[in-house]
N, C-alpha and C. Protein backbone atom coordinates (compact mmCIF):
# COMPACT_ATOMS: atom_id res chain seq x y z
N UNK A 1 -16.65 -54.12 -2.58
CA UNK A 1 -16.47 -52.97 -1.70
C UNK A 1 -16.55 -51.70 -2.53
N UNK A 2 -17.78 -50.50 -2.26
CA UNK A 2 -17.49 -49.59 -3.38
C UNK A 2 -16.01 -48.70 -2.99
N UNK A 3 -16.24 -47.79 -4.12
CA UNK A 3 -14.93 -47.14 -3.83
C UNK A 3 -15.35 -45.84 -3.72
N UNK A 4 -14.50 -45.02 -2.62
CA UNK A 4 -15.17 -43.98 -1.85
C UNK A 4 -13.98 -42.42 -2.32
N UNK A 5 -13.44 -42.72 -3.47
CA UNK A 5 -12.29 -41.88 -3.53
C UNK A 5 -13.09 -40.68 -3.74
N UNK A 6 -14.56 -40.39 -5.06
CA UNK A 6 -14.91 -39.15 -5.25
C UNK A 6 -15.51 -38.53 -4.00
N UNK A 7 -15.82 -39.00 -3.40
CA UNK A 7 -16.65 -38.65 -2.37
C UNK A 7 -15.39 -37.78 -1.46
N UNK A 8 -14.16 -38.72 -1.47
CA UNK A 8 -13.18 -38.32 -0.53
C UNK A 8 -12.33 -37.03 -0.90
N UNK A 9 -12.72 -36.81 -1.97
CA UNK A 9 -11.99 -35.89 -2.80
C UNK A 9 -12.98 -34.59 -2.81
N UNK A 10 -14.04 -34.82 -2.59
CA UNK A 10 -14.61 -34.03 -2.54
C UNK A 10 -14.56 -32.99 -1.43
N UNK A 11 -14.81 -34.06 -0.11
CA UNK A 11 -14.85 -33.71 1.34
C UNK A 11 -13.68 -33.18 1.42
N UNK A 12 -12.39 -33.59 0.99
CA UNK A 12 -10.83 -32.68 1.38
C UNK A 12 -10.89 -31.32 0.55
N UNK A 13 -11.69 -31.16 -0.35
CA UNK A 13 -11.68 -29.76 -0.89
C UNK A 13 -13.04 -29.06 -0.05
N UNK A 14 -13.61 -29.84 0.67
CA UNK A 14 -14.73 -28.86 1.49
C UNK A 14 -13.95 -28.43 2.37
N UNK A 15 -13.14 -29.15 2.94
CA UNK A 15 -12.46 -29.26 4.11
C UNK A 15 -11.15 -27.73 3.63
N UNK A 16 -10.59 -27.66 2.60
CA UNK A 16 -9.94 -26.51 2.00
C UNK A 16 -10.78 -25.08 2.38
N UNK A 17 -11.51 -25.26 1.63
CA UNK A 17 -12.37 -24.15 1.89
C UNK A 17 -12.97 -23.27 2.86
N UNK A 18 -12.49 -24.38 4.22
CA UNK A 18 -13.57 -23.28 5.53
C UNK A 18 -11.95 -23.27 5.98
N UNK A 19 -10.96 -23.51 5.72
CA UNK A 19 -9.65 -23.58 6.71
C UNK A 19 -9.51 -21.41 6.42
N UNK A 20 -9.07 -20.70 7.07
CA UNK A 20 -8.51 -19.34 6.77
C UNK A 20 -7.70 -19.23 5.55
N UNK A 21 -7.38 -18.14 4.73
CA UNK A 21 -6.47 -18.79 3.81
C UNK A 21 -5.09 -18.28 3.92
N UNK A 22 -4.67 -18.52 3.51
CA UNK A 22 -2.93 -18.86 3.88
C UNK A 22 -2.09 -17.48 3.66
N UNK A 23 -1.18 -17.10 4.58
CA UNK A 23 -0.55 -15.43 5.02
C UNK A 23 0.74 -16.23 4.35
N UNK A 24 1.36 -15.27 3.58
CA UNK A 24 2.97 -15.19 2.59
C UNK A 24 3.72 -15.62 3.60
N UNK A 25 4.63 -16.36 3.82
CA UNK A 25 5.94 -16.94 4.56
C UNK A 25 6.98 -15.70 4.43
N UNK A 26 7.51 -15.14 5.75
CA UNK A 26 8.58 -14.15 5.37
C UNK A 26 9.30 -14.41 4.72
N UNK A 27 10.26 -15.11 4.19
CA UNK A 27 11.09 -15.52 3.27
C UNK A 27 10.51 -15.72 2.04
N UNK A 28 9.16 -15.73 1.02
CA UNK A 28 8.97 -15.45 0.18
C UNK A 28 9.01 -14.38 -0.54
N UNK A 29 9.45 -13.68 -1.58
CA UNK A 29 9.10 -12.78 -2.04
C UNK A 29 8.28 -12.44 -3.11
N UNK A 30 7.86 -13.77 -3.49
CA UNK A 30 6.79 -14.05 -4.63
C UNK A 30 5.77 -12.88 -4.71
N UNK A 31 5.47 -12.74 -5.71
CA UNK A 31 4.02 -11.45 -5.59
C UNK A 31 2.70 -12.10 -6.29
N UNK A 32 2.81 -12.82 -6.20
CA UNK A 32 1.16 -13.89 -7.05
C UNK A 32 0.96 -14.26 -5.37
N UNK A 33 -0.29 -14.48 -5.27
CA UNK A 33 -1.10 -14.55 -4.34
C UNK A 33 -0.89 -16.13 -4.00
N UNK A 34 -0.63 -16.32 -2.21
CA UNK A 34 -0.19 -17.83 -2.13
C UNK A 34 -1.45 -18.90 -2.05
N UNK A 35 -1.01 -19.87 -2.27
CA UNK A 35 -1.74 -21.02 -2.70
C UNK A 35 -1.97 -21.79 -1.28
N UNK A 36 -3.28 -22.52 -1.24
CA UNK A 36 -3.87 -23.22 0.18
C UNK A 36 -2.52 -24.40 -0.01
N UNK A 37 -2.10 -24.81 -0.99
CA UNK A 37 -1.24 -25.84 -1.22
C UNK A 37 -0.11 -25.41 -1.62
N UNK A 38 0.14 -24.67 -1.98
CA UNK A 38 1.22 -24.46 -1.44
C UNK A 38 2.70 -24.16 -0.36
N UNK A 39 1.82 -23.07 0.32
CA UNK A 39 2.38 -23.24 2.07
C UNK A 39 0.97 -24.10 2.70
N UNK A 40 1.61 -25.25 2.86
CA UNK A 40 0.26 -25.99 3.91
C UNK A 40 0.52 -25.53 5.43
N UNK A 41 -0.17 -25.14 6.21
CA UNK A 41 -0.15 -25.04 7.53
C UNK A 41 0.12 -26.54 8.14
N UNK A 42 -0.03 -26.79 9.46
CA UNK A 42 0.35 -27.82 10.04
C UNK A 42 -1.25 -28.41 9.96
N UNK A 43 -2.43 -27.54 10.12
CA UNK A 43 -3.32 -28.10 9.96
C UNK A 43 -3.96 -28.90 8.89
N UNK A 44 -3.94 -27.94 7.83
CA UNK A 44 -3.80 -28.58 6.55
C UNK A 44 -3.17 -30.15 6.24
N UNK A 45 -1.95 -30.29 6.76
CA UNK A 45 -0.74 -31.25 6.70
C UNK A 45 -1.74 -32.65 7.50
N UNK A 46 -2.24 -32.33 8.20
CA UNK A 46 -2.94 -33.24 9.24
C UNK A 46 -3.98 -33.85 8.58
N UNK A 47 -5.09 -32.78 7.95
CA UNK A 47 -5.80 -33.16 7.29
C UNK A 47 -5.33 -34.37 6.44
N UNK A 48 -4.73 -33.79 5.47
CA UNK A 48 -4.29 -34.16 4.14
C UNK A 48 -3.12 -35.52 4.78
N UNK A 49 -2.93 -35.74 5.78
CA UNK A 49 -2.41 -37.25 6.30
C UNK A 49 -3.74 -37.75 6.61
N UNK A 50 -4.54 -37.47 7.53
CA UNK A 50 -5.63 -38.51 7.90
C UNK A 50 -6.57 -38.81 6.08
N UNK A 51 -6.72 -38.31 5.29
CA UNK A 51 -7.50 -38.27 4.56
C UNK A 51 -6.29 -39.47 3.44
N UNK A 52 -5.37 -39.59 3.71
CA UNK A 52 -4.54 -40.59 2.94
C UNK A 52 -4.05 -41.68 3.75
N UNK A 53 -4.43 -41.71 4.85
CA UNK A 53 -3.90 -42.87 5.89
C UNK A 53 -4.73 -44.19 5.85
N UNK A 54 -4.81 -44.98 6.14
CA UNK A 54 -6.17 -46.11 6.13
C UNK A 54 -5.62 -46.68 7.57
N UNK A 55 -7.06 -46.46 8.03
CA UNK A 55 -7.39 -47.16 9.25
C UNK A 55 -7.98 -48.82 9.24
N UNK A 56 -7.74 -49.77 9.64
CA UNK A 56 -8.80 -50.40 9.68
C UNK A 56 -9.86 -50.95 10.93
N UNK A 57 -9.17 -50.15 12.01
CA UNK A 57 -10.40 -49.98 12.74
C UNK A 57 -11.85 -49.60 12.91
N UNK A 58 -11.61 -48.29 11.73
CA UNK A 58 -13.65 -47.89 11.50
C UNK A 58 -13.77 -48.15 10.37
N UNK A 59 -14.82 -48.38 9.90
CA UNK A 59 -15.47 -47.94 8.45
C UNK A 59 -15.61 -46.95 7.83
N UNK A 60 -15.03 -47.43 6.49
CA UNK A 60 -14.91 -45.71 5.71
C UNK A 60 -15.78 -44.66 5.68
N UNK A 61 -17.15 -45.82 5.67
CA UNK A 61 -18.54 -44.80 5.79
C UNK A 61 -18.30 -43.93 6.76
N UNK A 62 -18.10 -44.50 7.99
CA UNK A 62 -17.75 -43.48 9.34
C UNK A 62 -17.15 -42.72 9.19
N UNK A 63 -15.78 -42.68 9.01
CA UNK A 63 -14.85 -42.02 9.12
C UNK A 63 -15.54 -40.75 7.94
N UNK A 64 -16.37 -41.04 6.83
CA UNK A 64 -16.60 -39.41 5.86
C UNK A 64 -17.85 -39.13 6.38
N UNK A 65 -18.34 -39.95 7.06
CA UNK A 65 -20.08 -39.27 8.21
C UNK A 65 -19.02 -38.40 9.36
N UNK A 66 -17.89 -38.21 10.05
CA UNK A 66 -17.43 -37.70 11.01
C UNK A 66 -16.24 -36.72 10.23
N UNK A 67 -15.97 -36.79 9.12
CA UNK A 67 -15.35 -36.51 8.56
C UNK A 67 -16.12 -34.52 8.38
N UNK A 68 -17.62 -34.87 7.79
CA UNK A 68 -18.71 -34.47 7.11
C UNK A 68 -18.90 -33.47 8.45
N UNK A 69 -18.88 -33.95 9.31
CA UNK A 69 -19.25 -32.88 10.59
C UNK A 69 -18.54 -32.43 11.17
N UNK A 70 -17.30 -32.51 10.92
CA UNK A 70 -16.13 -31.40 11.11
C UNK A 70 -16.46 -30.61 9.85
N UNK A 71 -16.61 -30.72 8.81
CA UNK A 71 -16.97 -29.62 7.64
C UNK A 71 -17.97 -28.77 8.22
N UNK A 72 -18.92 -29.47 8.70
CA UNK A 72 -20.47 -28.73 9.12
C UNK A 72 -19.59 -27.83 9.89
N UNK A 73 -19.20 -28.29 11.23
CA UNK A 73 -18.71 -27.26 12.03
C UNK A 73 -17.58 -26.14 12.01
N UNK A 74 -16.72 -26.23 10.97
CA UNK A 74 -16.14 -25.65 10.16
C UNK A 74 -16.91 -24.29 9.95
N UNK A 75 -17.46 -24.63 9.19
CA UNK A 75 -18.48 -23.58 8.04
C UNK A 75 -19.30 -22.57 9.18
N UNK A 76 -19.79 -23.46 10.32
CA UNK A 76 -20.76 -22.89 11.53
C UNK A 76 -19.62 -22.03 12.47
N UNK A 77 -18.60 -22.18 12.76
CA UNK A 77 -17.74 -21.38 13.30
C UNK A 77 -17.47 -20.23 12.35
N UNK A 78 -17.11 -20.42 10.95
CA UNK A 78 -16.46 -19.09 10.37
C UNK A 78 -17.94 -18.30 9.80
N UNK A 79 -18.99 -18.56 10.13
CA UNK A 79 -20.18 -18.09 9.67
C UNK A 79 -21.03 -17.21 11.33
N UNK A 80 -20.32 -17.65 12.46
CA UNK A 80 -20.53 -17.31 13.60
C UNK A 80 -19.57 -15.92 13.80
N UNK A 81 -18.16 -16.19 13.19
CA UNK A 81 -17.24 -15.21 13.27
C UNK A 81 -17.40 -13.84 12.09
N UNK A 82 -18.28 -14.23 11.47
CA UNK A 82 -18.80 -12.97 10.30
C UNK A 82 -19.94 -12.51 10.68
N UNK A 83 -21.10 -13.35 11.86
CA UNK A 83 -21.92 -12.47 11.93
C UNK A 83 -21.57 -11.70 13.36
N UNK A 84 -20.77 -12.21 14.51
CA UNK A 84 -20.63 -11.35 14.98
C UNK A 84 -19.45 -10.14 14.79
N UNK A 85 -18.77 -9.94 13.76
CA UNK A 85 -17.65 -9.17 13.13
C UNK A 85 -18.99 -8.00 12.57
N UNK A 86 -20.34 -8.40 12.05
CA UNK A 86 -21.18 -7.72 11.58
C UNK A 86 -21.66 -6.74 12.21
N UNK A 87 -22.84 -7.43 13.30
CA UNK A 87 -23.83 -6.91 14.39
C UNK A 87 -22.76 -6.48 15.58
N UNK A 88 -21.45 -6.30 15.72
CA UNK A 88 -20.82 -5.70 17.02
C UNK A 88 -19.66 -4.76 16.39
N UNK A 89 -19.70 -3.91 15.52
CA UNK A 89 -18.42 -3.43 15.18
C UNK A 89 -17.65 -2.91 15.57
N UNK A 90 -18.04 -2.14 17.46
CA UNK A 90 -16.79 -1.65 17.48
C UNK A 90 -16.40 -2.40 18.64
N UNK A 91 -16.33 -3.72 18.29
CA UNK A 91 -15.67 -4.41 19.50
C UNK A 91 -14.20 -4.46 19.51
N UNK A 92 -13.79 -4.15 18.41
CA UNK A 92 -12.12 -4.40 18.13
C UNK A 92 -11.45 -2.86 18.24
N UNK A 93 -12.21 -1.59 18.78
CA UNK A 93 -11.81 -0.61 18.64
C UNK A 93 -11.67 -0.17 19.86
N UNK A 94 -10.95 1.27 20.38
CA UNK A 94 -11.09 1.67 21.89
C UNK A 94 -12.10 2.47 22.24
N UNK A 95 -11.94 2.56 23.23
CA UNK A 95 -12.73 3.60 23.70
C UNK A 95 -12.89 5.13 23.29
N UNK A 96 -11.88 5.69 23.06
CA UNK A 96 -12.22 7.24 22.21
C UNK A 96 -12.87 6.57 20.89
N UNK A 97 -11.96 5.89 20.16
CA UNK A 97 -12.52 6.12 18.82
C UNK A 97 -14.20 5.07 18.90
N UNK A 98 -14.57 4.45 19.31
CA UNK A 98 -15.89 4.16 19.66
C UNK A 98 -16.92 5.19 19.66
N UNK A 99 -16.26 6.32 20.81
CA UNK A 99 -16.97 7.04 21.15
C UNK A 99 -17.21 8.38 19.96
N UNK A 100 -15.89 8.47 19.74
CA UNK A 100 -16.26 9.41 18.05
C UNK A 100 -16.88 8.85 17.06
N UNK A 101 -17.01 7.89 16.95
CA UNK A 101 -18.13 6.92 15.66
C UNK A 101 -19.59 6.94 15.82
N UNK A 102 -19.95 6.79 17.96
CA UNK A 102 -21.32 6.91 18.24
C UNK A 102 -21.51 8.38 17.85
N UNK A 103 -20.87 9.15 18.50
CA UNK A 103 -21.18 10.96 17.97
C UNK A 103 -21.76 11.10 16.57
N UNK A 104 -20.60 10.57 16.04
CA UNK A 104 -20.92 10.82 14.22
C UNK A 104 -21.83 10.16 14.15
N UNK A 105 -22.64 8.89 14.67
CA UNK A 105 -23.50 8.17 14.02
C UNK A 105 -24.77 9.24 14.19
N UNK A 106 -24.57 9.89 15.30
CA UNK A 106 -25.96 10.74 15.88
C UNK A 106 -26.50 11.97 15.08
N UNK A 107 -24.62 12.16 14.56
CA UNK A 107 -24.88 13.48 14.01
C UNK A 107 -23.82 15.09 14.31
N UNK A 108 -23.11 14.29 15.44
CA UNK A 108 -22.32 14.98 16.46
C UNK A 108 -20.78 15.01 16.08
N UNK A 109 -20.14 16.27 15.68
CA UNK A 109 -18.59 15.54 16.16
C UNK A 109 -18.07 15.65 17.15
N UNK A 110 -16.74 14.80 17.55
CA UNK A 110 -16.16 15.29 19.15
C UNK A 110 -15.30 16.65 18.95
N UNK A 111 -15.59 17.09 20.17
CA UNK A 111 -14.23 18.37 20.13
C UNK A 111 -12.60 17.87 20.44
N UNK A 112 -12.53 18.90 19.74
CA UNK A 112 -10.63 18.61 19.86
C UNK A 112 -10.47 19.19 21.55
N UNK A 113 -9.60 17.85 21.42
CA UNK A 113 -9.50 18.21 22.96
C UNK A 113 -7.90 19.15 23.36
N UNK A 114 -8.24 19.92 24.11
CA UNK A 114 -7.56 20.84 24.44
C UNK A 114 -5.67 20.15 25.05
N UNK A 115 -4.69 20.31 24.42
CA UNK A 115 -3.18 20.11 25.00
C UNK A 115 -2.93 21.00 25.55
N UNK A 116 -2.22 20.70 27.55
CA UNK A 116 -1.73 21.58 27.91
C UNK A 116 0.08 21.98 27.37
N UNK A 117 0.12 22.96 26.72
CA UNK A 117 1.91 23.09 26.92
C UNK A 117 2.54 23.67 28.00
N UNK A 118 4.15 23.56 28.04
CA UNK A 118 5.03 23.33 28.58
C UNK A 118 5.10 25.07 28.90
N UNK A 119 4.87 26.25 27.45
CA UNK A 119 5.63 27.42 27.96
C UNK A 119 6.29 27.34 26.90
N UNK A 120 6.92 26.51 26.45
CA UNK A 120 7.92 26.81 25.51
C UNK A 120 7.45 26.45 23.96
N UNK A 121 6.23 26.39 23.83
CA UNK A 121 6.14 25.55 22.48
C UNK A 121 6.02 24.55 22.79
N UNK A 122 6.07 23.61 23.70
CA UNK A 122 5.84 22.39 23.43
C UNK A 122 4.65 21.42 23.94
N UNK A 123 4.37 20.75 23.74
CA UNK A 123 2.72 20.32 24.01
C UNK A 123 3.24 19.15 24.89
């Protein structure tokens, strides 16, 4: 039976790599930058159980051919989320400031828009 560990070792560090990487736990106060292994997410945790569990219902081959295309799709989602973060930029912004970015892009700035006050000083 060969043995499939490099292969498997490999795929769990592909599998590292497309996950987001890991936001400081409030209760840390560490200042070195946190580790994928260090705080594991729950996802991570999942991984890193199925990838140490043994089934003997499928074949190992299977399980790193299905394994292999969750990586693919991995990589195709966070490569989908950078190009449209690219080609749409002001999707995450509002409406004024959209609209002051198209101005400036043209060439234009916006005018300050006029506050009515109160009378007393106050806006």
């Amino acid at each position: 039976m060969p043995t499939y560990q490099p292969q498997l070792r490999s795929l769990y560090r592909r599998f590292l790599r497309e996950l987001p990487a890991p936001t400081v736990p409030p209760n840390t106060l560490s200042k070195s930058k946190p580790s994928i292994l260090s705080h594991p997410s729950p996802v991570q945790r999942r991984i890193r159980t199925s990838f140490t569990e043994t089934q003997n219902s499928t074949s190992p081959q299977k399980r790193i051919q299905e394994a292999e295309q969750y990586v693919h799709y991995l990589k195709s989602q966070r490569t989908y989320a950078t190009l449209v973060e690219r080609y749409n930029p002001g999707m995450n912004m509002d409406d004024e400031e959209r609209t002051r970015l198209t101005a400036r892009r043209v060439g234009m700035e916006m005018p300050v828009e006029f506050k009515v006050s109160d009378g007393k000083g106050r806006s």
